[in-house]
C-alpha atoms as a PDB file:
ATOM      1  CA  UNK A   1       4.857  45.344  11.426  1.00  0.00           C
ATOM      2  CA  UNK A   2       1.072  45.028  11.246  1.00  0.00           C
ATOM      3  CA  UNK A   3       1.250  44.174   7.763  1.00  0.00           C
ATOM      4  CA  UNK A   4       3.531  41.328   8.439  1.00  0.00           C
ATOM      5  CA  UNK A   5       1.606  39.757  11.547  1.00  0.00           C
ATOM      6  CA  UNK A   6      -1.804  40.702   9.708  1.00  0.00           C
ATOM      7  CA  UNK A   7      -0.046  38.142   6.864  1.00  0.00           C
ATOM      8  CA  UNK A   8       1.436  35.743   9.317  1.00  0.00           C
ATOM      9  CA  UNK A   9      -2.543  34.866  11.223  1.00  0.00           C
ATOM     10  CA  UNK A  10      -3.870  34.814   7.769  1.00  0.00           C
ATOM     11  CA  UNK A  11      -1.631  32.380   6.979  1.00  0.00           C
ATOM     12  CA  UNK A  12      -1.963  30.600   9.849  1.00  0.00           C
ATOM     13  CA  UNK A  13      -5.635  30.299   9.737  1.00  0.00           C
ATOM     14  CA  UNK A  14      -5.234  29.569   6.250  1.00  0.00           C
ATOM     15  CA  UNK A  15      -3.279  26.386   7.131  1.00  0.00           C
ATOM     16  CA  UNK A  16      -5.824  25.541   9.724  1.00  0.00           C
ATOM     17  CA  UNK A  17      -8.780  25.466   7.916  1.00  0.00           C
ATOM     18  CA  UNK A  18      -6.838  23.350   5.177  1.00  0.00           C
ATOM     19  CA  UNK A  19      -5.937  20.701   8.086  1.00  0.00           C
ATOM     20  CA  UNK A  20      -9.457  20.912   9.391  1.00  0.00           C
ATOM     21  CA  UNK A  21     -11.215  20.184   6.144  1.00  0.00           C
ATOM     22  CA  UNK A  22      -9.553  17.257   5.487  1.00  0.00           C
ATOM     23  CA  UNK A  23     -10.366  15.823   8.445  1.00  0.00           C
ATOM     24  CA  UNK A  24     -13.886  16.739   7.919  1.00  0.00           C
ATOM     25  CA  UNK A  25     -13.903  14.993   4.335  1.00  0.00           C
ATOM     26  CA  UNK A  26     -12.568  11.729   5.995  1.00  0.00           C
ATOM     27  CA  UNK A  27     -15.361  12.043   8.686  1.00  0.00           C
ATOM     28  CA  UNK A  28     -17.669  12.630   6.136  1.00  0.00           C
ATOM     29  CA  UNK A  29     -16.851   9.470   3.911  1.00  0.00           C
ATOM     30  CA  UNK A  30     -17.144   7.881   6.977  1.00  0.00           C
ATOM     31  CA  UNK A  31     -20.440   8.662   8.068  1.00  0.00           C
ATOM     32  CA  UNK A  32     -21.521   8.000   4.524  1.00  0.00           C
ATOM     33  CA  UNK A  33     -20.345   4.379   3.924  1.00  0.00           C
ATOM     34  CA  UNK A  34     -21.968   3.772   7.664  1.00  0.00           C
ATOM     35  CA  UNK A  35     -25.233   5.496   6.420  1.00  0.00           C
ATOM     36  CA  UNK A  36     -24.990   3.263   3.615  1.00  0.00           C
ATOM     37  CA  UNK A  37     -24.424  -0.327   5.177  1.00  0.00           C
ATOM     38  CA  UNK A  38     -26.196   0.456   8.725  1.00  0.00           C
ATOM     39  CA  UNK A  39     -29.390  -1.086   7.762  1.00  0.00           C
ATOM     40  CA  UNK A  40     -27.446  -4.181   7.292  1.00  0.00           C
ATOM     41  CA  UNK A  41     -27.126  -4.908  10.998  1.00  0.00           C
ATOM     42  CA  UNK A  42     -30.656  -5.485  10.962  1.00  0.00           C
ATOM     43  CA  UNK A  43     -31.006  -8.188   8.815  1.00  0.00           C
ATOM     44  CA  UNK A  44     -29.211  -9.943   7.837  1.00  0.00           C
ATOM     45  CA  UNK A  45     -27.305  -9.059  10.766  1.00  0.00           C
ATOM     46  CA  UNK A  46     -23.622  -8.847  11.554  1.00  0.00           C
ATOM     47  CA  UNK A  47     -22.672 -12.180  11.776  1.00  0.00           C
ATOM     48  CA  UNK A  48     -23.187 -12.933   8.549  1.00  0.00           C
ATOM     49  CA  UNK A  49     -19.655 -11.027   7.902  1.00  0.00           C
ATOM     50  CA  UNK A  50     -17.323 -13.150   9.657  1.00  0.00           C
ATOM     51  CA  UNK A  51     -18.321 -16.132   7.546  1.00  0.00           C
ATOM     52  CA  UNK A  52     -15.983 -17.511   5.306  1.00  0.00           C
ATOM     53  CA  UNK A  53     -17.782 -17.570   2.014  1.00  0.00           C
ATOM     54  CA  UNK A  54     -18.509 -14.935  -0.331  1.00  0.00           C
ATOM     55  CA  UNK A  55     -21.489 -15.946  -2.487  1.00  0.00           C
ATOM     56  CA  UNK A  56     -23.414 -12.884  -2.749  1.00  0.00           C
ATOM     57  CA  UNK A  57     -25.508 -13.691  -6.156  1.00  0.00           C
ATOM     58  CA  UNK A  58     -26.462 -16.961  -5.048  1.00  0.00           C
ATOM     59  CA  UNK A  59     -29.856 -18.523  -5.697  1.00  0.00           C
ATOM     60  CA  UNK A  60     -30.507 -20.887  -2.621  1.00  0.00           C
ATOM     61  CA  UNK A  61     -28.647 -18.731   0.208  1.00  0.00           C
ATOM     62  CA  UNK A  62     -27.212 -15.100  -0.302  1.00  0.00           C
ATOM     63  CA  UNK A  63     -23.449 -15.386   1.829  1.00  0.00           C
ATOM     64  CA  UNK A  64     -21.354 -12.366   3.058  1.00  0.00           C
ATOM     65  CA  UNK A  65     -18.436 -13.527   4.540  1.00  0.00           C
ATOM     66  CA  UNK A  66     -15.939 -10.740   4.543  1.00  0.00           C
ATOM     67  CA  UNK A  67     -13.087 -13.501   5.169  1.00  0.00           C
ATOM     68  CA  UNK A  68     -11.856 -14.546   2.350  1.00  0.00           C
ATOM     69  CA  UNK A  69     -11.729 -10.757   1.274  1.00  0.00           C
ATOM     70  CA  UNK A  70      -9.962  -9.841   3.727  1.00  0.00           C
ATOM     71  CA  UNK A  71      -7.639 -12.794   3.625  1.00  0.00           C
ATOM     72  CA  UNK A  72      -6.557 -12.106   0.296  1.00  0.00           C
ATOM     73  CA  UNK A  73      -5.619  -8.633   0.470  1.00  0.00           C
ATOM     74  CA  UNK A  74      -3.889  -9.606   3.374  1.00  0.00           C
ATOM     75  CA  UNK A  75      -1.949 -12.055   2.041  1.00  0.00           C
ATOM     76  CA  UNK A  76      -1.194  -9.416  -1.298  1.00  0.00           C
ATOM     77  CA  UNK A  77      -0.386  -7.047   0.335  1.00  0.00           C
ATOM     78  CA  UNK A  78       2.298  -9.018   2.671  1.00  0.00           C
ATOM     79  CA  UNK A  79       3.927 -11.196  -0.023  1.00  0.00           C
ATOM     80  CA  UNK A  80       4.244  -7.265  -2.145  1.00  0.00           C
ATOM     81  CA  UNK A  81       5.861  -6.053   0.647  1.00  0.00           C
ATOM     82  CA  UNK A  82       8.224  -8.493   1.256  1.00  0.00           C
ATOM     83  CA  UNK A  83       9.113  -8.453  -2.050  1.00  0.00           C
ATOM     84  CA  UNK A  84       9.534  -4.413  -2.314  1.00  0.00           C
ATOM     85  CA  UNK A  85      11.677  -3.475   0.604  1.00  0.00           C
ATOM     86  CA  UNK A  86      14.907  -4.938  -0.381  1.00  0.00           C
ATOM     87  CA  UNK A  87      14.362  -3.850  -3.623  1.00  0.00           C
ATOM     88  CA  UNK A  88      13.487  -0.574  -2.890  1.00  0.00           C
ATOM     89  CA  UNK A  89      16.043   0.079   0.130  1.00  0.00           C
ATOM     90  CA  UNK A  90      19.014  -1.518  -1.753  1.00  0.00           C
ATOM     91  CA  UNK A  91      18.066   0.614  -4.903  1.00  0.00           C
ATOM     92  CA  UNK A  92      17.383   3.400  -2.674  1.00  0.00           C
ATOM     93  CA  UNK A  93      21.185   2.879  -1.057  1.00  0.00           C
ATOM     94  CA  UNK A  94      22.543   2.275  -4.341  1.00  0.00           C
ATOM     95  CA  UNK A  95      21.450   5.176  -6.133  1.00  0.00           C
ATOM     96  CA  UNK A  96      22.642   7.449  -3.038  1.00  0.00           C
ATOM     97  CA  UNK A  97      26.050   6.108  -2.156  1.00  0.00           C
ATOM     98  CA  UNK A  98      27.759   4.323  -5.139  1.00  0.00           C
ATOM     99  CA  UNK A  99      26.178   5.188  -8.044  1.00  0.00           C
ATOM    100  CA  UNK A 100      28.073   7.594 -10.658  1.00  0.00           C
ATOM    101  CA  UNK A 101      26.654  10.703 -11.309  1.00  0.00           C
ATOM    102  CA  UNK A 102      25.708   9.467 -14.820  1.00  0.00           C
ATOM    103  CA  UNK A 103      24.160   6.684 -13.563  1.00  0.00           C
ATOM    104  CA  UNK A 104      22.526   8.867 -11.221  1.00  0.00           C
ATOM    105  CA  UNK A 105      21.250  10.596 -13.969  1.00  0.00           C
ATOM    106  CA  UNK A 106      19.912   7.723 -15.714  1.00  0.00           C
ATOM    107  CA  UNK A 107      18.138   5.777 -12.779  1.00  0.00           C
ATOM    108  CA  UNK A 108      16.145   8.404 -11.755  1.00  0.00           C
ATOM    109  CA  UNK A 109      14.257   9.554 -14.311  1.00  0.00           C
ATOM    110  CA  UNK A 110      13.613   5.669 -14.959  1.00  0.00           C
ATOM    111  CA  UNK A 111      12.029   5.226 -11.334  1.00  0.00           C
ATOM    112  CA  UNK A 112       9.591   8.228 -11.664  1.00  0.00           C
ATOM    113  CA  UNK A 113       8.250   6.634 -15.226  1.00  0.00           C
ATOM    114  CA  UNK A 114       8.100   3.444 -13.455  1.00  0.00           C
ATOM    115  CA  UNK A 115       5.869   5.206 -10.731  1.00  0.00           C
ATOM    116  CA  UNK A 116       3.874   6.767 -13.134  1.00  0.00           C
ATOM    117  CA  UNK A 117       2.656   3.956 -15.284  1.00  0.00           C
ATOM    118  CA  UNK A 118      -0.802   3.467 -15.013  1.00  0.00           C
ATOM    119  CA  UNK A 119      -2.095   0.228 -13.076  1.00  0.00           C
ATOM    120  CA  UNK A 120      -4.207  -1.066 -15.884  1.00  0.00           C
ATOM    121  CA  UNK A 121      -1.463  -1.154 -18.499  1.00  0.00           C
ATOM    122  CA  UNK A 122       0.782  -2.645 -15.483  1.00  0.00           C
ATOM    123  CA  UNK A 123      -2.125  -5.220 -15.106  1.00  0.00           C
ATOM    124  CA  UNK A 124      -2.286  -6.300 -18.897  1.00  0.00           C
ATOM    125  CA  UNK A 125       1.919  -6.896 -18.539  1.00  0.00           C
ATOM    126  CA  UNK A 126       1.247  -9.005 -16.004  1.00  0.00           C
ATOM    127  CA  UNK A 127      -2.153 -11.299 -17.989  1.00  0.00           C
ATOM    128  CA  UNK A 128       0.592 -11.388 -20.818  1.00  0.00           C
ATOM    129  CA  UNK A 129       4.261 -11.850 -19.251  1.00  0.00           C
ATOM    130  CA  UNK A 130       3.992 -12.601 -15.366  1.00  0.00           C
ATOM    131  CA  UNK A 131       1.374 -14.647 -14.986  1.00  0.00           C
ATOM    132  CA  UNK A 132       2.897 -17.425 -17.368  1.00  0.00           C
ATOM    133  CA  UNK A 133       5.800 -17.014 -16.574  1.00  0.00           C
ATOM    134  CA  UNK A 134       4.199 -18.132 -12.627  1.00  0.00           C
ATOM    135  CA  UNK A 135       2.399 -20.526 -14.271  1.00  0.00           C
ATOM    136  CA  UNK A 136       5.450 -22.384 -15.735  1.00  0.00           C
ATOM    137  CA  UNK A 137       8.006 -21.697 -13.199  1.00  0.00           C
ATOM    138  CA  UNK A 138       5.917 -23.389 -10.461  1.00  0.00           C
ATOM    139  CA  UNK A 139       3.937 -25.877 -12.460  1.00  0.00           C
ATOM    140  CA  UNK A 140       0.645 -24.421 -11.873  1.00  0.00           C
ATOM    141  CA  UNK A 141      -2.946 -24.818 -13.615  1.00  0.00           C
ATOM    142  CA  UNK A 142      -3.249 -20.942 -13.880  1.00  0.00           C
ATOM    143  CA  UNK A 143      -0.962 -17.842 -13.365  1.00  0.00           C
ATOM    144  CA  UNK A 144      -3.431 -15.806 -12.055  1.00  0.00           C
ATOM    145  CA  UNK A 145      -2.415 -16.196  -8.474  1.00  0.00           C
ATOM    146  CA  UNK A 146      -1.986 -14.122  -5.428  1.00  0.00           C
ATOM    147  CA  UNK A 147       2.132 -14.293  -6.203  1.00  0.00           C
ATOM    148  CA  UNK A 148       1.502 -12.402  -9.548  1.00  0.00           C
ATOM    149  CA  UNK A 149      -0.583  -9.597  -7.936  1.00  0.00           C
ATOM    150  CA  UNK A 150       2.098  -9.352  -5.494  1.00  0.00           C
ATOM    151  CA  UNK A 151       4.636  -8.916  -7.991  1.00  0.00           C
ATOM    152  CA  UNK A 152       2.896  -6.435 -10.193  1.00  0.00           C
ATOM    153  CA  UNK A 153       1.807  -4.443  -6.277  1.00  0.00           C
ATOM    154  CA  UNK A 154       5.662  -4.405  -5.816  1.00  0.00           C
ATOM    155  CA  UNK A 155       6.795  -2.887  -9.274  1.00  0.00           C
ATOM    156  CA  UNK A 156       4.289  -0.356  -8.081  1.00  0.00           C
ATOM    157  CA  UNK A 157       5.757   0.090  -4.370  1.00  0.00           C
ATOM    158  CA  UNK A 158       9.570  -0.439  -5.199  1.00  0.00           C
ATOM    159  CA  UNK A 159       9.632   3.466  -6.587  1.00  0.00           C
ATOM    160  CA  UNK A 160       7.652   5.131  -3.839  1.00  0.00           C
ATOM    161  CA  UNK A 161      10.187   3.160  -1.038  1.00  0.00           C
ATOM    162  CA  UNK A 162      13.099   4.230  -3.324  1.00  0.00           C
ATOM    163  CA  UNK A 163      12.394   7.698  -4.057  1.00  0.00           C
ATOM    164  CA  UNK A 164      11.673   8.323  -0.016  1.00  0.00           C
ATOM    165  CA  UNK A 165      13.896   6.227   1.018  1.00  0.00           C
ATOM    166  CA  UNK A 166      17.101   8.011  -0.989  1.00  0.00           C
ATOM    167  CA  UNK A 167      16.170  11.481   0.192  1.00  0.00           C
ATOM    168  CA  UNK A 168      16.480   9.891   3.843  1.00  0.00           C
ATOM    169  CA  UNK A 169      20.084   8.366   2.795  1.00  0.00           C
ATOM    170  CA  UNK A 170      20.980  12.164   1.731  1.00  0.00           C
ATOM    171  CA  UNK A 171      19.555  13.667   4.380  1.00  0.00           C
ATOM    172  CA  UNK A 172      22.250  11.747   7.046  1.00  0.00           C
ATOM    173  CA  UNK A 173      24.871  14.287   7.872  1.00  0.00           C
ATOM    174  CA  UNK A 174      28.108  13.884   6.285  1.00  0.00           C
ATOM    175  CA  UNK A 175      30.063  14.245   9.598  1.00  0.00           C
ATOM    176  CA  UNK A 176      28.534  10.839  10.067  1.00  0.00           C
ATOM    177  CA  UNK A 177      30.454   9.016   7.481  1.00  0.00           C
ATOM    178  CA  UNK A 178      33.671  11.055   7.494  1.00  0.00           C
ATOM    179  CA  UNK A 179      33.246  10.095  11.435  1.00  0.00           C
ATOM    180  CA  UNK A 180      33.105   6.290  10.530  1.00  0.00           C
ATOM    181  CA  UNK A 181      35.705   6.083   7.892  1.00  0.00           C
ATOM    182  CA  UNK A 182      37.876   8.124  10.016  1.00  0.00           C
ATOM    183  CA  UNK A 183      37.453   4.871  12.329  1.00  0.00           C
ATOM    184  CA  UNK A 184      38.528   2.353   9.828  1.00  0.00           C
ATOM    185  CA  UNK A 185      35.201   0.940   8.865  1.00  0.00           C
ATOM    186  CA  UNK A 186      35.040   0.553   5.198  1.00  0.00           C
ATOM    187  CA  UNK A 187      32.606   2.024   2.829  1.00  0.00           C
ATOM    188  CA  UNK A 188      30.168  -0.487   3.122  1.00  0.00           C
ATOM    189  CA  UNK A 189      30.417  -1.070   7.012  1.00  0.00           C
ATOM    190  CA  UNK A 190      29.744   2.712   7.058  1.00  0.00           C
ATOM    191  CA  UNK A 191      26.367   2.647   4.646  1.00  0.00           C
ATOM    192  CA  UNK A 192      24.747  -0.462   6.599  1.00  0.00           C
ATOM    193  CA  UNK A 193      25.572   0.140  10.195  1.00  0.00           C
ATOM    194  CA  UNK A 194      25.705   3.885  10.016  1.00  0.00           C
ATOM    195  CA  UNK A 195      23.835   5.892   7.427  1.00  0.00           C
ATOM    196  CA  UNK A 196      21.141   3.679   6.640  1.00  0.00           C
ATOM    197  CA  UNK A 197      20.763   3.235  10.118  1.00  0.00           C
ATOM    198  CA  UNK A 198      20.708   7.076  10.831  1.00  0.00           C
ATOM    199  CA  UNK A 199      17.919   6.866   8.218  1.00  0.00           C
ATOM    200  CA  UNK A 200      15.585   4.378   9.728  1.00  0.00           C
ATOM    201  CA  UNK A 201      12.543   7.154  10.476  1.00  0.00           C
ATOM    202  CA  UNK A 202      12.592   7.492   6.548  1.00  0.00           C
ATOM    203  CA  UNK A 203      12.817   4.531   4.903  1.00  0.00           C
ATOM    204  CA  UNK A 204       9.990   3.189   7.393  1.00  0.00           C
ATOM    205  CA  UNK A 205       7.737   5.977   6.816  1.00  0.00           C
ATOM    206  CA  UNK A 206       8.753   4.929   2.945  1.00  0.00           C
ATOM    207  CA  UNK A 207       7.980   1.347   3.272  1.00  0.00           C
ATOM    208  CA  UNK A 208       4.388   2.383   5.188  1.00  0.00           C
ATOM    209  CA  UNK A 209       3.569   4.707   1.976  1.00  0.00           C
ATOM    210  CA  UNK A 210       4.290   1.616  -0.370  1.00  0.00           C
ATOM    211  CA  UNK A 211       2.470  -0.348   1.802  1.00  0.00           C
ATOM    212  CA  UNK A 212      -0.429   2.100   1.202  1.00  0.00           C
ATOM    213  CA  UNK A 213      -0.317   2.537  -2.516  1.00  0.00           C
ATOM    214  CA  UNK A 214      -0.311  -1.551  -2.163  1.00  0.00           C
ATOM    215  CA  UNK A 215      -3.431  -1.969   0.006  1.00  0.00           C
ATOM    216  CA  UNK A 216      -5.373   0.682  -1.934  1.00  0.00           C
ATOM    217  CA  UNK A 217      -4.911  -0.584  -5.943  1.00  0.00           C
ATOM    218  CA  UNK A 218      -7.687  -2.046  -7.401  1.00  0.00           C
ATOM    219  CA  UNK A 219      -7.519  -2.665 -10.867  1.00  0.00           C
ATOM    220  CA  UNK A 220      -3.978  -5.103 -10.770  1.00  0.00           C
ATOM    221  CA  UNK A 221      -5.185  -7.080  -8.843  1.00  0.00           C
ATOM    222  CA  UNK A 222      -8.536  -7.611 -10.378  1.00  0.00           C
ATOM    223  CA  UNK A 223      -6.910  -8.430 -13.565  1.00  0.00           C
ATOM    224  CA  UNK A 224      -4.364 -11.113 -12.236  1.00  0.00           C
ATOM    225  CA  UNK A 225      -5.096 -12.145  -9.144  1.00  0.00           C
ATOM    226  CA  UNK A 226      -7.771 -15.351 -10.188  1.00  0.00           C
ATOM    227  CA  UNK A 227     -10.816 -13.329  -7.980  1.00  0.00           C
ATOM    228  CA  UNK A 228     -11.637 -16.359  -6.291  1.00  0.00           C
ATOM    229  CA  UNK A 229     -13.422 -15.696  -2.863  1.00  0.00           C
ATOM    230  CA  UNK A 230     -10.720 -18.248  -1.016  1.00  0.00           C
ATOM    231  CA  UNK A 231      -9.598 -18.343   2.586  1.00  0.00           C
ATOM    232  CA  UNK A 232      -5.985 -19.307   1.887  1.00  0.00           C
ATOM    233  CA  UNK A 233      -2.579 -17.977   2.786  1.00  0.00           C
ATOM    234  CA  UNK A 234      -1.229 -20.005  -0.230  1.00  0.00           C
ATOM    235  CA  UNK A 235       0.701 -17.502  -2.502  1.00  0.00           C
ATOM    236  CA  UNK A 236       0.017 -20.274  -5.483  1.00  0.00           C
ATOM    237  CA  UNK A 237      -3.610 -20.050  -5.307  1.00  0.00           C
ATOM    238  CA  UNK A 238      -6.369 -17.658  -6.872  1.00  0.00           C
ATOM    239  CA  UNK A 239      -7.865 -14.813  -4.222  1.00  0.00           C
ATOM    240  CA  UNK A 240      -9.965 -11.917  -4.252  1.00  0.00           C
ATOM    241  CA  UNK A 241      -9.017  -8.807  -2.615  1.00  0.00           C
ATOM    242  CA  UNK A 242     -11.154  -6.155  -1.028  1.00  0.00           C
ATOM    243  CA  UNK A 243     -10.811  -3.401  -3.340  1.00  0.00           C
ATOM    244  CA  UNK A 244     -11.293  -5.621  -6.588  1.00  0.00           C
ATOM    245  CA  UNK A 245     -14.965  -6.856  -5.278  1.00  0.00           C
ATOM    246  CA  UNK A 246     -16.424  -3.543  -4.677  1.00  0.00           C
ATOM    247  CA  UNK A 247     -14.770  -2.651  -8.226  1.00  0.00           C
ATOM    248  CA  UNK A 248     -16.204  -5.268 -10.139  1.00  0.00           C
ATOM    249  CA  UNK A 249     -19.424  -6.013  -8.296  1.00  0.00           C
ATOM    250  CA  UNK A 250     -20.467  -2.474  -7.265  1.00  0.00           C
ATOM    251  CA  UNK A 251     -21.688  -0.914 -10.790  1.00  0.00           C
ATOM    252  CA  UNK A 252     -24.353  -4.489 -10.692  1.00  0.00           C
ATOM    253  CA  UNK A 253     -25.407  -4.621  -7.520  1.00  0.00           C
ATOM    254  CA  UNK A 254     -29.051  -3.528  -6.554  1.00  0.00           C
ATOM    255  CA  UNK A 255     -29.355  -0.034  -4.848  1.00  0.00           C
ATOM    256  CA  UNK A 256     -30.243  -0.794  -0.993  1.00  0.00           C
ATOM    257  CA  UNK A 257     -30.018  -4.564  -1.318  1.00  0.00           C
ATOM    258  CA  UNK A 258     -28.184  -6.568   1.520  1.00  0.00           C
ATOM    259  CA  UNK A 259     -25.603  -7.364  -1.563  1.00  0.00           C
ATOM    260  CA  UNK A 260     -25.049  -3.496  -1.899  1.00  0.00           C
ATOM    261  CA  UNK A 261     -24.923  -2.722   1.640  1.00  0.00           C
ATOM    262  CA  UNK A 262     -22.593  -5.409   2.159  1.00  0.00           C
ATOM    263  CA  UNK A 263     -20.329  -3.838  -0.353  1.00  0.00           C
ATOM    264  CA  UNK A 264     -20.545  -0.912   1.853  1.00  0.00           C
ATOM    265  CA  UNK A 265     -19.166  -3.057   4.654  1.00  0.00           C
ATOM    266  CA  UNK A 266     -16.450  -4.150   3.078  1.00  0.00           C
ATOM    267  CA  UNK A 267     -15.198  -0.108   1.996  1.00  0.00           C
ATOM    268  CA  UNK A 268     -15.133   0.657   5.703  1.00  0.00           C
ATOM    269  CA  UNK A 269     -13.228  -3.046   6.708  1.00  0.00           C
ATOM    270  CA  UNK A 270     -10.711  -1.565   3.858  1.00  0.00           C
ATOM    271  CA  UNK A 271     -10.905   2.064   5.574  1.00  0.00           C
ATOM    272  CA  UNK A 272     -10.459   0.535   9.367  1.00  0.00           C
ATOM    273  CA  UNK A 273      -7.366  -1.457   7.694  1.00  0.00           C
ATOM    274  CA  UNK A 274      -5.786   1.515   6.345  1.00  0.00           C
ATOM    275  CA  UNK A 275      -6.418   3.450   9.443  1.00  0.00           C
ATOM    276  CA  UNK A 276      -4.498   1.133  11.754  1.00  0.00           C
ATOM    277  CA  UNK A 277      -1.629   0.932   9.254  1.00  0.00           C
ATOM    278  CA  UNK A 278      -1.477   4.564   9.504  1.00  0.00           C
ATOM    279  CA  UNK A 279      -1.398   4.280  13.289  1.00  0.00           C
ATOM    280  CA  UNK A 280       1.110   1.622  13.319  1.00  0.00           C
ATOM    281  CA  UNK A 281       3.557   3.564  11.223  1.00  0.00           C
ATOM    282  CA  UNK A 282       3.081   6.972  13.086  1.00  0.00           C
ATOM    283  CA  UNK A 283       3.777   5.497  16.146  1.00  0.00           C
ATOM    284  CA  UNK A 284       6.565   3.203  14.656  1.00  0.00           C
ATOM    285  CA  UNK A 285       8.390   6.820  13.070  1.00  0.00           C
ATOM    286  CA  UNK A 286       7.916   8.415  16.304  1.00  0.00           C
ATOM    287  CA  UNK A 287       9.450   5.959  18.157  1.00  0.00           C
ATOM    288  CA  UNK A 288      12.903   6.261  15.646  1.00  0.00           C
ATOM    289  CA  UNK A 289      12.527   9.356  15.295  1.00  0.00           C
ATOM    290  CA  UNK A 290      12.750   9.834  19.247  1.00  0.00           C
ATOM    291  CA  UNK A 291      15.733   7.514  19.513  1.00  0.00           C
ATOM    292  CA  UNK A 292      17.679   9.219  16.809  1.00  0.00           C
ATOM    293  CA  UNK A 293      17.178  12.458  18.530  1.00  0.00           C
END
C-alpha cells in the first residue's frame, strides 16, 4: 500500500511540474519579446503602432503601423475559417454516420496525409494551381490575394476540424439515436438536430484548433498572399500577415534598431491574438459543455 501511494504522489508531482513548466516557458517567451521591444516605447514611442502604414526600410520617414498587419491576418484567417467549417464538419459527419466501412477505410488515411503535408510544398501548389486559377476566375491583375491564402489556410484546417470533430460524432451515445429514430425522425433529422448537436463542445473546440494552426502558419501565406502592407478587408486584394513579416524581414533587420524592435512588437500583437482566441474558445466549450451536462 505504500508502494502504490509512494507511486501515485510521484506521479502526481510528476504531472505538476510538467503543467508548471509550460506555463513558465510561455511566461518566459513573454518576458523575452517584451525585453526585446521595451525600448521601443521610448522612441519612437507607441503611437507609432497604430498607424496604418508599414514602411519600415524607408529613406525619408521609418513607419510602423501594425494595422495593416494585423488587418490582413485578420481578414486570412476569417475568410479560412469560413471556408473550413463546413468542410470539415460535413466531412467530419460524413465519415462518422454514412460512410461504408471501406470508405471509411479509405478517407482516413487520406485526411492524416493531407494534415501532414508540409506548408511550403502546400504554398508552391498554390503559386502554381490556385493562384491562377483566382486570377482567372475573378478577372484579377494577380492571384496572389488574401482569397488564395485563405484557401491554401483551409486545406490545412479542414483535417484538424475533421479528425476532432468525428471523434466528437462517435463519442454521442448510441441511446441517442436509437432514441430519435425510435421517434420517427429520419436518419438525417437524427444526425443534424441530435448527434451533431450532442457534439457541439467538440467540433467547437475543433474549429478553435483549426483556427489556431490558421493564425500561426507562416510560410503559405508568405508565398501567396501578394505581402502588401494594405488596410483592406477586400478578399481580392494583396495583404501581409503578421507572421509572414517577422519571417521575411527578421533575418535583415538590424539588431536593436527601432525596425527590429518593432518586429518584436508585432510577435507579442500575434501572441495577445492567440491568447484571446484561446480564451474565447475555453469559455465558449465550457459554456456547451455545461449545457450538455
Amino acid at each position: 500500500m505504500n508502494k502504490q501511494r509512494l507511486k501515485a504522489k510521484l506521479i502526481k508531482y510528476f504531472l505538476q511540474s510538467c503543467g508548471s513548466l509550460s506555463i513558465v516557458i510561455v511566461l518566459l517567451i513573454f518576458l523575452f519579446l517584451f525585453k526585446e521591444a521595451l525600448p521601443f516605447i521610448g522612441q519612437p514611442g507607441l503611437t507609432e503602432l497604430f498607424h496604418s502604414v508599414w514602411n519600415p526600410v524607408s529613406f525619408q520617414k521609418e513607419e510602423f503601423g501594425l494595422l495593416p498587419l494585423v488587418t490582413g491576418s485578420v481578414l486570412v484567417t476569417l475568410l479560412a475559417t469560413v471556408i473550413a467549417i463546413p468542410f470539415g464538419i460535413i466531412g467530419a459527419v460524413y465519415i462518422s454516420e454514412v460512410a461504408s466501412a471501406k470508405e471509411r477505410e479509405f478517407l482516413k488515411p487520406f485526411i492524416e496525409i493531407l494534415a501532414g503535408i508540409p506548408s511550403v510544398v502546400l504554398g508552391f501548389f498554390g503559386l502554381v494551381v490556385i493562384a491562377p486559377l483566382v486570377k482567372d476566375v475573378f478577372g484579377l491583375n494577380t492571384g496572389l490575394t488574401a482569397l488564395t491564402g485563405a484557401v491554401l489556410l483551409a486545406l490545412m484546417a479542414i483535417p484538424t476540424i475533421m479528425s476532432i470533430s468525428e471523434d466528437a460524432i462517435k463519442s454521442v451515445p448510441a441511446a441517442y439515436k436509437e432514441a430519435s429514430l425510435a421517434l420517427g425522425a429520419s436518419r438525417l433529422e437524427t444526425i443534424w438536430k441530435v448527434v451533431v448537436p450532442a457534439a457541439l463542445s467538440g467540433i467547437i473546440a475543433s474549429v478553435m484548433l483549426g483556427m489556431g494552426r490558421v493564425v500561426g502558419e507562416t510560410m503559405t501565406v508568405m508565398m501567396v498572399t501578394g505581402n502588401a502592407p494594405v488596410v483592406s478587408f477586400n478578399p481580392f486584394t494583396s495583404v501581409r500577415t503578421m507572421t509572414a513579416t517577422v519571417a521575411a524581414e527578421m533575418g535583415e533587420v538590424t539588431i536593436g534598431s527601432d525596425h527590429y524592435m518593432a518586429l518584436f512588437w508585432v510577435g507579442i500583437v500575434l501572441m495577445l491574438m492567440t491568447f484571446i482566441l484561446n480564451l474565447v474558445s475555453y469559455r465558449v466549450l465550457k459554456k456547451y459543455g455545461s449545457e450538455r451536462a
